[in-house]
N, C-alpha and C. Protein backbone atom coordinates (compact mmCIF):
# COMPACT_ATOMS: atom_id res chain seq x y z
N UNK A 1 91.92 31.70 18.74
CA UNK A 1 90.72 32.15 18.07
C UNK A 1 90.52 33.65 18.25
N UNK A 2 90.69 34.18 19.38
CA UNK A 2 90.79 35.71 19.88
C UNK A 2 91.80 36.42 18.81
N UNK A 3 92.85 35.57 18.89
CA UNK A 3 93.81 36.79 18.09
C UNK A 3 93.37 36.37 16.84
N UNK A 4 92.91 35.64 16.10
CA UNK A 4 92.34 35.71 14.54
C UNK A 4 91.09 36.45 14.55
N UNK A 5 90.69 36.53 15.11
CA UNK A 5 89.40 37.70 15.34
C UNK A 5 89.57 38.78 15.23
N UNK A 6 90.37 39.23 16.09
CA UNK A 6 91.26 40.86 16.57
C UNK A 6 91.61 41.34 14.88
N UNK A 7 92.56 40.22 14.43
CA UNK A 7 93.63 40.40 13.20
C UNK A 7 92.70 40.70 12.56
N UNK A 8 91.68 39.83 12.06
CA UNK A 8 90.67 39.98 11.07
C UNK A 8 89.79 41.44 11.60
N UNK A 9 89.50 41.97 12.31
CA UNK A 9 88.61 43.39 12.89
C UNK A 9 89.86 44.68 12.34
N UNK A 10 91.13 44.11 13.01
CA UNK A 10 92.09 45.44 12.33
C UNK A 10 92.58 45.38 11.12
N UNK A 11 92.67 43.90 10.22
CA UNK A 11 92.79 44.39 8.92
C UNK A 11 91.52 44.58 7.79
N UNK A 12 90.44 43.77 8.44
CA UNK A 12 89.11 44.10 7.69
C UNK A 12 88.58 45.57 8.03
N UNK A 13 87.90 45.46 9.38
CA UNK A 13 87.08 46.06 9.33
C UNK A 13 87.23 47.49 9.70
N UNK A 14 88.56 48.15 10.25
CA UNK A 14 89.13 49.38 10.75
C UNK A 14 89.14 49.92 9.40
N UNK A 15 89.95 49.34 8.07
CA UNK A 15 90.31 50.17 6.81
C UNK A 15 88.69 50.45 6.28
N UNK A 16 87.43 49.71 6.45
CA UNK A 16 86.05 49.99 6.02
C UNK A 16 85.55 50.79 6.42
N UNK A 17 85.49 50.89 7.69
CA UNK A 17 85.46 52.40 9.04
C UNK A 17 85.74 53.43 8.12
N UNK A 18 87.13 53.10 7.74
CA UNK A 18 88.04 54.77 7.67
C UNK A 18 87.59 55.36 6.33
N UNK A 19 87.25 54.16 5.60
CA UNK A 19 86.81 54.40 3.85
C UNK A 19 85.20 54.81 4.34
N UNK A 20 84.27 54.34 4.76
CA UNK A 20 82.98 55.01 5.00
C UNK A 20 83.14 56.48 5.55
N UNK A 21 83.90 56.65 6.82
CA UNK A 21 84.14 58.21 7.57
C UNK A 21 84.26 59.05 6.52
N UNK A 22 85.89 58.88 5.82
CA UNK A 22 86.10 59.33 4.92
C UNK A 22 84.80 59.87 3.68
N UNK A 23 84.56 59.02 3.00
CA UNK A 23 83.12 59.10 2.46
C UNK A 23 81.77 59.38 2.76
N UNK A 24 81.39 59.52 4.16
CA UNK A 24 80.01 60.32 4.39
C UNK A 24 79.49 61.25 3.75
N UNK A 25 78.43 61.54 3.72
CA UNK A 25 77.53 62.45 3.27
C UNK A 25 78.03 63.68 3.71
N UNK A 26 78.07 64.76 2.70
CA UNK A 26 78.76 65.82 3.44
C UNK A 26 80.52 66.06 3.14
N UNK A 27 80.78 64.92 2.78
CA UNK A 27 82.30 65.13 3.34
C UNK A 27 83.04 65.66 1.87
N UNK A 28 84.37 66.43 2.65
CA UNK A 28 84.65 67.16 1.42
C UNK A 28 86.22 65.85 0.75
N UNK A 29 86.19 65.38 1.51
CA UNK A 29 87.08 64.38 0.84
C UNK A 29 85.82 63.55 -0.12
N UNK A 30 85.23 63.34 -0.09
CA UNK A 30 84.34 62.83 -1.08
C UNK A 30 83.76 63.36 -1.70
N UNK A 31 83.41 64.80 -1.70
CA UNK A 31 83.42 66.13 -2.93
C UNK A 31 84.89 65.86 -3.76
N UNK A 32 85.85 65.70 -2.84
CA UNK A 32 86.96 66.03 -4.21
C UNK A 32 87.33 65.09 -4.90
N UNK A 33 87.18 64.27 -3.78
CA UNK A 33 87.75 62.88 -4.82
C UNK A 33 86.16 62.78 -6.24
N UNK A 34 85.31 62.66 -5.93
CA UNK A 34 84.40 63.10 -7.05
C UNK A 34 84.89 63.66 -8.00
N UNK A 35 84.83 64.88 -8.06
CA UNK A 35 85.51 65.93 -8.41
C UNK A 35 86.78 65.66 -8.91
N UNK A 36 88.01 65.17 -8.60
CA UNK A 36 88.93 64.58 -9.30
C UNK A 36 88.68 63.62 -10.53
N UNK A 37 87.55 62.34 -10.43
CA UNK A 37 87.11 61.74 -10.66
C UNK A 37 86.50 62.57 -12.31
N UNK A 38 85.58 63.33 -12.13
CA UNK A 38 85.38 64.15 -12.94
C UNK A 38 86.36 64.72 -13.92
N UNK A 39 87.34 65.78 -13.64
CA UNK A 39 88.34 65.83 -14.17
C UNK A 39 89.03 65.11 -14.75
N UNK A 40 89.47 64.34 -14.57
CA UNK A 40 90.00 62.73 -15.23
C UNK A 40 88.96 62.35 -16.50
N UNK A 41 88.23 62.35 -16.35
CA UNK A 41 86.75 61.68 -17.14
C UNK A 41 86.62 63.00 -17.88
N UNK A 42 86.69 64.26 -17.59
CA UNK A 42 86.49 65.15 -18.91
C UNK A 42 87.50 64.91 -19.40
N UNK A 43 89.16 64.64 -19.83
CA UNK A 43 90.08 64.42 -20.38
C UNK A 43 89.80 63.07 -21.41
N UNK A 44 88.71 62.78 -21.63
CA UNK A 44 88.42 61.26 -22.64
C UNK A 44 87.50 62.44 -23.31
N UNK A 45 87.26 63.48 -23.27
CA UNK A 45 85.98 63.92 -24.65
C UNK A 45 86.64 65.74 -24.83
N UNK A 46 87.98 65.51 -24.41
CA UNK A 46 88.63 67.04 -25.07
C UNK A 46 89.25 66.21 -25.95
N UNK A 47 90.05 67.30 -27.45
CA UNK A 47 90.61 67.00 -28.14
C UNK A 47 92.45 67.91 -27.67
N UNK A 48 92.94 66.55 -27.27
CA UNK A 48 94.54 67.09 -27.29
C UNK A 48 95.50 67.05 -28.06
N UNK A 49 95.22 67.11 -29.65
CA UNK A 49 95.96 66.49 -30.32
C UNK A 49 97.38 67.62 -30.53
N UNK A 50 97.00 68.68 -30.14
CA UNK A 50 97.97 70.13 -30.17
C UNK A 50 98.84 69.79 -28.90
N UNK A 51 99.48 68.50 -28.38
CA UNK A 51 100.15 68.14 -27.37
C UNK A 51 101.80 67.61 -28.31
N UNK A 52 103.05 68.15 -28.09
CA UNK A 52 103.80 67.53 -28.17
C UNK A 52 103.89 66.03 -27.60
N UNK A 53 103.75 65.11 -28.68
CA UNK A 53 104.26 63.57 -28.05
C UNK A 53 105.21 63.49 -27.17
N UNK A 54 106.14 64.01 -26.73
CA UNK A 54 107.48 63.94 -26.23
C UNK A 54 106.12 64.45 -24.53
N UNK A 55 105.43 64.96 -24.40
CA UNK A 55 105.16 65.74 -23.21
C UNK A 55 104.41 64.81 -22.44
N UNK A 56 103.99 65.36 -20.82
CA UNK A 56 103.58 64.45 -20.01
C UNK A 56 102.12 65.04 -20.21
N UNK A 57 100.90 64.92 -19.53
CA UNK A 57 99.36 65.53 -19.43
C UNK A 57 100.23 66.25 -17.96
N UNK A 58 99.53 67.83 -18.01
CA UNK A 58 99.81 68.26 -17.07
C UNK A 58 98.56 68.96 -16.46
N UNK A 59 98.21 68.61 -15.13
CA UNK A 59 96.75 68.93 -14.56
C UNK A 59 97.40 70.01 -13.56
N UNK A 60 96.86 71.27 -13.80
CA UNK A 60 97.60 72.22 -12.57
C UNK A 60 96.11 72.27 -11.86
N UNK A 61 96.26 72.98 -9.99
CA UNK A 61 95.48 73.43 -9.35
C UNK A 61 96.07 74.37 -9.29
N UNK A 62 95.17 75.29 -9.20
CA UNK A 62 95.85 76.83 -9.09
C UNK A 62 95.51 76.90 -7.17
N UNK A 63 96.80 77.34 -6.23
CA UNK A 63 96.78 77.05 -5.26
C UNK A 63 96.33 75.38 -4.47
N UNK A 64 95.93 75.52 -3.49
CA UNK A 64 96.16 74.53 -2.20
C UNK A 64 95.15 74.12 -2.15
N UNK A 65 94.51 72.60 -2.55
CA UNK A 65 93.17 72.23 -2.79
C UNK A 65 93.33 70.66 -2.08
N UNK A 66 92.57 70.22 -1.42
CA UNK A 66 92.28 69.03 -0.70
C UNK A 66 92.12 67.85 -2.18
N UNK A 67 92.28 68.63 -3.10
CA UNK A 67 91.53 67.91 -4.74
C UNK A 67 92.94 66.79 -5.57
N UNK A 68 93.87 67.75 -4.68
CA UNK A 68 95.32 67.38 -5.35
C UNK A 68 95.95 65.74 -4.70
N UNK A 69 95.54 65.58 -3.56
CA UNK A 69 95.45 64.26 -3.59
C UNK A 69 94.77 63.21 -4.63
N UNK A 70 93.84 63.43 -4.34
CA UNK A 70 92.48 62.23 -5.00
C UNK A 70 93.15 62.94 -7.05
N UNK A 71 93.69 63.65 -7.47
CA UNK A 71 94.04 63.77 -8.56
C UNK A 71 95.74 62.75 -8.97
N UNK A 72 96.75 62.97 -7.81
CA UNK A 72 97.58 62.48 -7.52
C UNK A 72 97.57 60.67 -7.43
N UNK A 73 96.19 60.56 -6.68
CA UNK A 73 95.84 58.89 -7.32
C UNK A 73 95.63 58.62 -7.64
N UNK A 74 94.81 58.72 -8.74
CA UNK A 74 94.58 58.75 -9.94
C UNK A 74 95.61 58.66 -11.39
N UNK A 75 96.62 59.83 -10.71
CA UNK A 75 97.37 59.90 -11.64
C UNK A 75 98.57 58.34 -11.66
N UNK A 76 98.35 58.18 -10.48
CA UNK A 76 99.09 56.81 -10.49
C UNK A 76 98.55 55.52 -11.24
N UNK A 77 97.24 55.52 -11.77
CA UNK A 77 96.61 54.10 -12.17
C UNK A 77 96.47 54.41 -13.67
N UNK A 78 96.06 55.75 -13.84
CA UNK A 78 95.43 56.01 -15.12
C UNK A 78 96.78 56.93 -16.34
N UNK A 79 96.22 57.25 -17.40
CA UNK A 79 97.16 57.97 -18.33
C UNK A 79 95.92 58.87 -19.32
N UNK A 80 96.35 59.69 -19.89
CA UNK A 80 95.73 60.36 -21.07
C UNK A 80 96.24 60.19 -22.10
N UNK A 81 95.57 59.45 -23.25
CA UNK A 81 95.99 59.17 -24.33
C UNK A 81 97.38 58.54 -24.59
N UNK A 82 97.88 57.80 -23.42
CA UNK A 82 99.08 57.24 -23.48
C UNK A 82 99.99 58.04 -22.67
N UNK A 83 99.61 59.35 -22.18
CA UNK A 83 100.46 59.86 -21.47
C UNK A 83 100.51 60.04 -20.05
N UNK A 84 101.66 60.47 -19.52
CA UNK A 84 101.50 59.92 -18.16
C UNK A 84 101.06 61.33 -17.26
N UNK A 85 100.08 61.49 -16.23
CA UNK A 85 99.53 62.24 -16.19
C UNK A 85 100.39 63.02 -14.94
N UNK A 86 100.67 64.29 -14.76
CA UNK A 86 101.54 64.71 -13.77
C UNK A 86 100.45 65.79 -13.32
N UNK A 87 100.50 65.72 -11.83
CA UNK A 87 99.47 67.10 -11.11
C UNK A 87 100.51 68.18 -10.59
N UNK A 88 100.37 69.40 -10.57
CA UNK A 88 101.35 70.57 -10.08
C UNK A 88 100.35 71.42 -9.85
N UNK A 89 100.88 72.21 -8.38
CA UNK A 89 100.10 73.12 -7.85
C UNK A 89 100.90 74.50 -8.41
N UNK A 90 99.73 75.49 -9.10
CA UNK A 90 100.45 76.63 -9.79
C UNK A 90 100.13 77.79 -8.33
N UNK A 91 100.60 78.94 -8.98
CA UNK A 91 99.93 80.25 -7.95
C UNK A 91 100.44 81.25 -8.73
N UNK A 92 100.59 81.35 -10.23
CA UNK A 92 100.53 82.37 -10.37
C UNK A 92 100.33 81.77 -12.48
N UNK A 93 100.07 82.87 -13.50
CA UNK A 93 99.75 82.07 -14.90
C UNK A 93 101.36 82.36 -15.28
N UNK A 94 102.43 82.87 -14.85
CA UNK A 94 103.44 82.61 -15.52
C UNK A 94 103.60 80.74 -15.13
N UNK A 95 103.73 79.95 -14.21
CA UNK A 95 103.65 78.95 -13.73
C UNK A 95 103.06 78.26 -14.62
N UNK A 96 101.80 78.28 -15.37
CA UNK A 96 101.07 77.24 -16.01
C UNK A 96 101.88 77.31 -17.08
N UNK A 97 102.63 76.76 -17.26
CA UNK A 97 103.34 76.38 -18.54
C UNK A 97 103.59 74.79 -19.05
N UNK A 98 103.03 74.77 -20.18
CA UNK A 98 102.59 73.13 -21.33
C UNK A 98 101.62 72.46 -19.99
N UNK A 99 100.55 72.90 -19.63
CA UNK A 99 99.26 72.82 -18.74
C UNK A 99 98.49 72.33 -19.75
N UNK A 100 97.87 71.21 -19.51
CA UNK A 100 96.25 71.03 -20.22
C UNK A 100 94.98 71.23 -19.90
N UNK A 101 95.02 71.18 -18.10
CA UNK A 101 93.91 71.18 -17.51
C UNK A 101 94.35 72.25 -16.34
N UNK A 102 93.89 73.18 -16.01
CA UNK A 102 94.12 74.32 -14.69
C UNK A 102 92.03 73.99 -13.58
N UNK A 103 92.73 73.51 -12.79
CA UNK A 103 90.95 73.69 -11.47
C UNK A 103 91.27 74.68 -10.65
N UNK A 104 90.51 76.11 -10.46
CA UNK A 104 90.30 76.94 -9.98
C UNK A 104 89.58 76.38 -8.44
N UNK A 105 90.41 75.98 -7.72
CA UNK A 105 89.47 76.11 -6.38
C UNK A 105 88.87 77.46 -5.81
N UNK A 106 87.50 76.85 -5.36
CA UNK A 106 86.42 78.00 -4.64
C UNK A 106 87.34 79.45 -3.97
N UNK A 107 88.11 78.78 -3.46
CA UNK A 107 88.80 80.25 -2.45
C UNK A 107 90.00 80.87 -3.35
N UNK A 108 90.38 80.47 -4.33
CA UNK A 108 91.02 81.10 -5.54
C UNK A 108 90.30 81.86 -6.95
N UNK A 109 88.59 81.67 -6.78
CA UNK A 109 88.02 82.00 -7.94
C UNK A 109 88.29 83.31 -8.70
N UNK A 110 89.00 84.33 -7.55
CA UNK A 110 89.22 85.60 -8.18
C UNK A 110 90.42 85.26 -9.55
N UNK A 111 91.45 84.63 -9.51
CA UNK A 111 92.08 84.37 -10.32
C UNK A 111 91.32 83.80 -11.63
N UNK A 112 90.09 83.69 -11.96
CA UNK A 112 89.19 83.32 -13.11
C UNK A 112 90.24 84.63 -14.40
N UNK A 113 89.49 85.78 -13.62
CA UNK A 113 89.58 86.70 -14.54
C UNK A 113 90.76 87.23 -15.12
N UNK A 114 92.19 86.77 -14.22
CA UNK A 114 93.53 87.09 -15.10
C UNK A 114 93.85 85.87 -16.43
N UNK A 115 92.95 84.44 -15.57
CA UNK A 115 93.13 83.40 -16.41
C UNK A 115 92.64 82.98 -17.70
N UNK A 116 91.16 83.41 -17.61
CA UNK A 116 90.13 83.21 -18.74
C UNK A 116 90.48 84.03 -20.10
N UNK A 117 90.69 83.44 -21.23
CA UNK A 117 90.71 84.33 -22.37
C UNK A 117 92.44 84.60 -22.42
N UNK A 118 93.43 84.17 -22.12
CA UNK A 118 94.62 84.88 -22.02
C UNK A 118 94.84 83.71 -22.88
N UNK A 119 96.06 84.66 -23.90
CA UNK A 119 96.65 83.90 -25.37
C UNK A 119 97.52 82.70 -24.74
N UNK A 120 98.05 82.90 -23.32
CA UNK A 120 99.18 81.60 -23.09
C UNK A 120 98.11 80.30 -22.84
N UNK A 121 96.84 80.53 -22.39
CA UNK A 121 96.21 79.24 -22.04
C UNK A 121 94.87 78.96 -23.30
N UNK A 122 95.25 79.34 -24.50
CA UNK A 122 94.67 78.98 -25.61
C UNK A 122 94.77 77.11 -25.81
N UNK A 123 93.90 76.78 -25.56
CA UNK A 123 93.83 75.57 -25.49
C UNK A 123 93.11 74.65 -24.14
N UNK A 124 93.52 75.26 -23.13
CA UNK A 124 93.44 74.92 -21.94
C UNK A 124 92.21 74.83 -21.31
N UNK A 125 91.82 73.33 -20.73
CA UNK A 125 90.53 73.41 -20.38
C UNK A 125 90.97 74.29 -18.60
N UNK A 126 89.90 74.94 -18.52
CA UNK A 126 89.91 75.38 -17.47
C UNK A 126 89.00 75.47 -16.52
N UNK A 127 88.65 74.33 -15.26
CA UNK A 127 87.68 74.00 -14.66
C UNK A 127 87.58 74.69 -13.05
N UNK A 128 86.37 75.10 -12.80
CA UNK A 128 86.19 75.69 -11.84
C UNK A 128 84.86 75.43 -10.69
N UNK A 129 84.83 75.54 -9.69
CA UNK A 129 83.87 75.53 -8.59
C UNK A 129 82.93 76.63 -8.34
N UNK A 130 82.93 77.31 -8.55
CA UNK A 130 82.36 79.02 -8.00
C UNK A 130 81.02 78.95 -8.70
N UNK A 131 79.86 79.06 -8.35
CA UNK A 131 78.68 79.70 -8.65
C UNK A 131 78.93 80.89 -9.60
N UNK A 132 78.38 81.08 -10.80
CA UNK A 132 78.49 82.16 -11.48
C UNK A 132 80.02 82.51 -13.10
N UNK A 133 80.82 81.62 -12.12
CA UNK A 133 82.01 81.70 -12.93
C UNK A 133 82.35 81.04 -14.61
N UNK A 134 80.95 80.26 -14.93
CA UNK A 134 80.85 79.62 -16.10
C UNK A 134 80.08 81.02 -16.93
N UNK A 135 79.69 81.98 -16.30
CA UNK A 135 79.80 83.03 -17.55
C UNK A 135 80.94 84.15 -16.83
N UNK A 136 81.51 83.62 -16.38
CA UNK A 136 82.79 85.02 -16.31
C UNK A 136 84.38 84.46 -17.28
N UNK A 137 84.76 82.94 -17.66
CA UNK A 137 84.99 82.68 -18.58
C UNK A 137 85.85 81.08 -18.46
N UNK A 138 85.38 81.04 -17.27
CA UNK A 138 85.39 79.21 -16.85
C UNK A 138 84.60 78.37 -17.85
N UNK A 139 85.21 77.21 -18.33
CA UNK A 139 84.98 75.96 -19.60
C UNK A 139 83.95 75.74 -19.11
N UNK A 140 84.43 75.14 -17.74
CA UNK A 140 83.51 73.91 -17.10
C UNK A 140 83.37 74.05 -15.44
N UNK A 141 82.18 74.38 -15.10
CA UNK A 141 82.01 74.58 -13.48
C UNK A 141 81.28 73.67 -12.93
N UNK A 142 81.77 73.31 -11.70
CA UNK A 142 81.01 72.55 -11.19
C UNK A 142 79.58 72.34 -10.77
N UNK A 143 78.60 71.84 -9.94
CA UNK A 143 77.85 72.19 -9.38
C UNK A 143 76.64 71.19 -8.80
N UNK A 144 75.87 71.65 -7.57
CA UNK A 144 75.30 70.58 -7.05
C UNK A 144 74.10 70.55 -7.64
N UNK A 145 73.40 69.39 -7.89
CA UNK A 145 71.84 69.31 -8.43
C UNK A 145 71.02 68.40 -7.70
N UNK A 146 70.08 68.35 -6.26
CA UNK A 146 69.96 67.62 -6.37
C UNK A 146 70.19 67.10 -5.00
N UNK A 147 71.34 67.62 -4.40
CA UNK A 147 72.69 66.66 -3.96
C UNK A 147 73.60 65.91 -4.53
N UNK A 148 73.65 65.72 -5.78
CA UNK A 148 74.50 65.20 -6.40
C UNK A 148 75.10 66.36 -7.36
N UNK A 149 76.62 65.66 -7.88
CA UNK A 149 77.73 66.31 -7.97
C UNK A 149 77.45 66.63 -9.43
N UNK A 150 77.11 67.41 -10.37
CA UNK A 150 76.89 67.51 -11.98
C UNK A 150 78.10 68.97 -12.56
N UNK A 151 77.96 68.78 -13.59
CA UNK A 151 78.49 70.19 -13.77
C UNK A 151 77.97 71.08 -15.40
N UNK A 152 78.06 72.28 -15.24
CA UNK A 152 77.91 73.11 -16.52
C UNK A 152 79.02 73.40 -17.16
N UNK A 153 78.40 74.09 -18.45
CA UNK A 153 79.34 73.90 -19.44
C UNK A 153 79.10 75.08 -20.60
N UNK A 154 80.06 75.48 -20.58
CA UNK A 154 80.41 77.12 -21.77
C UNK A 154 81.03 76.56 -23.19
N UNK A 155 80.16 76.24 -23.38
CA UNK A 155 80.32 76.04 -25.18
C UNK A 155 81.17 77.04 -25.81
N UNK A 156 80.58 78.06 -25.58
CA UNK A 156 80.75 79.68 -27.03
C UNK A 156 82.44 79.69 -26.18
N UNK A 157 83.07 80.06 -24.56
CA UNK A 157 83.75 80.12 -24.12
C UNK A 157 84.75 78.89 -24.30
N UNK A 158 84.24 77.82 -24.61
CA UNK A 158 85.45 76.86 -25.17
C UNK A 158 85.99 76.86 -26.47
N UNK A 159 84.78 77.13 -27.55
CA UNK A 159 85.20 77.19 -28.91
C UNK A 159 85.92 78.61 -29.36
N UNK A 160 86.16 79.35 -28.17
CA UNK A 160 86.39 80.85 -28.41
C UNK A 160 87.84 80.71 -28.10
N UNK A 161 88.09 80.10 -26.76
CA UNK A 161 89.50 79.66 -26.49
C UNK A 161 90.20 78.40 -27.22
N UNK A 162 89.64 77.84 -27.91
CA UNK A 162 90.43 76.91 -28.89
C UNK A 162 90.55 75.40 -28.33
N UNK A 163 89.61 75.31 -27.32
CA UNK A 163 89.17 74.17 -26.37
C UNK A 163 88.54 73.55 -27.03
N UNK A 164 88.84 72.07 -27.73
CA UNK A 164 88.07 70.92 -28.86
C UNK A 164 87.37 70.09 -28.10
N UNK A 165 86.46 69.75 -28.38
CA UNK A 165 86.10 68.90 -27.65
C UNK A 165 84.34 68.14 -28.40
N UNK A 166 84.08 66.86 -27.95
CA UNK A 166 83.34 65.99 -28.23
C UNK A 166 81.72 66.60 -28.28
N UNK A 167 81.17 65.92 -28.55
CA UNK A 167 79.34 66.02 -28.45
C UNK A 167 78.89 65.17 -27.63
N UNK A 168 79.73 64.50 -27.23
CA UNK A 168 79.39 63.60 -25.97
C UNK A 168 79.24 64.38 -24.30
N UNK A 169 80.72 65.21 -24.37
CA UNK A 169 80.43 66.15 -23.03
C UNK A 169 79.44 66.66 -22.98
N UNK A 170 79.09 67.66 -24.20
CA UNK A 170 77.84 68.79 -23.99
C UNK A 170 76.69 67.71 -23.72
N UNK A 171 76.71 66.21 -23.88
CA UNK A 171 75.48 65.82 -23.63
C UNK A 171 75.42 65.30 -22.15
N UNK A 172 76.48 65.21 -21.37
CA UNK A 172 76.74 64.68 -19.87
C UNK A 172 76.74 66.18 -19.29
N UNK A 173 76.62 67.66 -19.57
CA UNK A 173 76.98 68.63 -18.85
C UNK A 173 75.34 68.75 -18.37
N UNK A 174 75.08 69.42 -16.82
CA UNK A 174 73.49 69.53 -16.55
C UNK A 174 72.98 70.67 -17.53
N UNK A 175 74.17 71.49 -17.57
CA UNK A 175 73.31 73.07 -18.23
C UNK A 175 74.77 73.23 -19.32
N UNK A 176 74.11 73.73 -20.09
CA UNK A 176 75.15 74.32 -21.39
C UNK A 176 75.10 75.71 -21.93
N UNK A 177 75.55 76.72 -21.62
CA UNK A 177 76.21 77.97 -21.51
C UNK A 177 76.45 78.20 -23.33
C-alpha cells in the first residue's frame, strides 16, 4: 500500500508541483509561454497568402529568449495554414530570410530600428515587448493591463509594411495605434 502511494505522489503529484512553480504569479516562464501562446494565435488573423506553398511558417526570435521554448512546443502540436511551423533564433536581418513572424525580445529592442520599415521584411509581422516601440515601428507590442497579458497594435505601421491582416485582431488588440 506504501509503495502505491509513493508511486502515485511521484507520478501525480511532483509533475503538478512543477507545472504550478513553473506557472506562479510572476513567473517569466508563464509570461512566455503566454506570450508564445499569443504569437501562435496572431498567425489565424494575418493574411499569408504571399507564402510559397512549397515553404515551412518560419517564426524567428531575434536573439536568446526564454520564449523559444514554449514557441518550439507549440510548434510541435500545431501548423499554420497547413504548414509546418519551424522557430529559428536570428541575430542579425541578413539571417531573417522567408521569416513570417520576427519577436523582438525586451533586451534586443534596439534592433527595432534597423528592422522596422526595411524592404527585405515587407510582409513580416513583427512583434515586440518594449514599452514605446509600437510607435517606433513594431506591428504588435506587447503589454500588461491590469496584470494581465494584452497587447497593442499599429494599424497605419502594418498596412504601410504590407502586413494583411483581419478586423478581428484590431478588435482583440487593448489599444490601436
Amino acid at each position: 500500500m506504501r509503495r502505491h502511494i509513493l508511486k502515485w505522489v511521484l507520478v501525480v503529484f511532483l509533475p503538478v508541483l512543477s507545472l504550478l512553480y513553473a506557472f506562479r504569479p510572476g513567473s517569466s516562464a508563464n509570461e512566455y509561454a503566454v506570450k508564445a501562446m499569443f504569437i501562435y494565435n496572431f498567425t489565424k488573423y494575418v493574411d499569408w497568402t504571399w507564402i510559397d506553398s512549397n515553404d515551412e511558417f518560419n517564426i524567428a526570435i531575434y536573439g536568446n529568449s526564454e520564449i523559444e521554448k514554449y514557441l518550439h512546443e507549440i510548434a510541435l502540436r500545431k501548423n499554420v495554414n497547413g504548414k509546418h511551423i519551424n522557430v529559428m533564433t536570428i541575430h542579425s536581418l541578413k539571417e531573417a530570410v522567408k521569416v513570417q513572424v520576427i519577436f523582438i525580445p525586451l533586451k534586443y529592442s534596439s534592433t527595432l530600428t534597423e528592422l522596422a520599415g526595411h524592404n527585405k521584411l515587407k510582409s513580416v509581422l513583427l512583434i515586440t515587448e518594449q514599452e514605446g516601440s509600437i510607435k517606433n515601428g513594431a506591428h504588435i507590442n506587447f503589454i500588461q493591463i491590469d496584470g494581465k497579458m494584452k497587447f497593442e497594435m499599429n494599424e497605419t505601421t502594418m498596412k504601410n509594411d504590407g502586413v494583411g491582416y483581419s478586423k478581428e485582431l484590431e478588435s482583440l488588440a487593448a489599444k490601436l495605434y
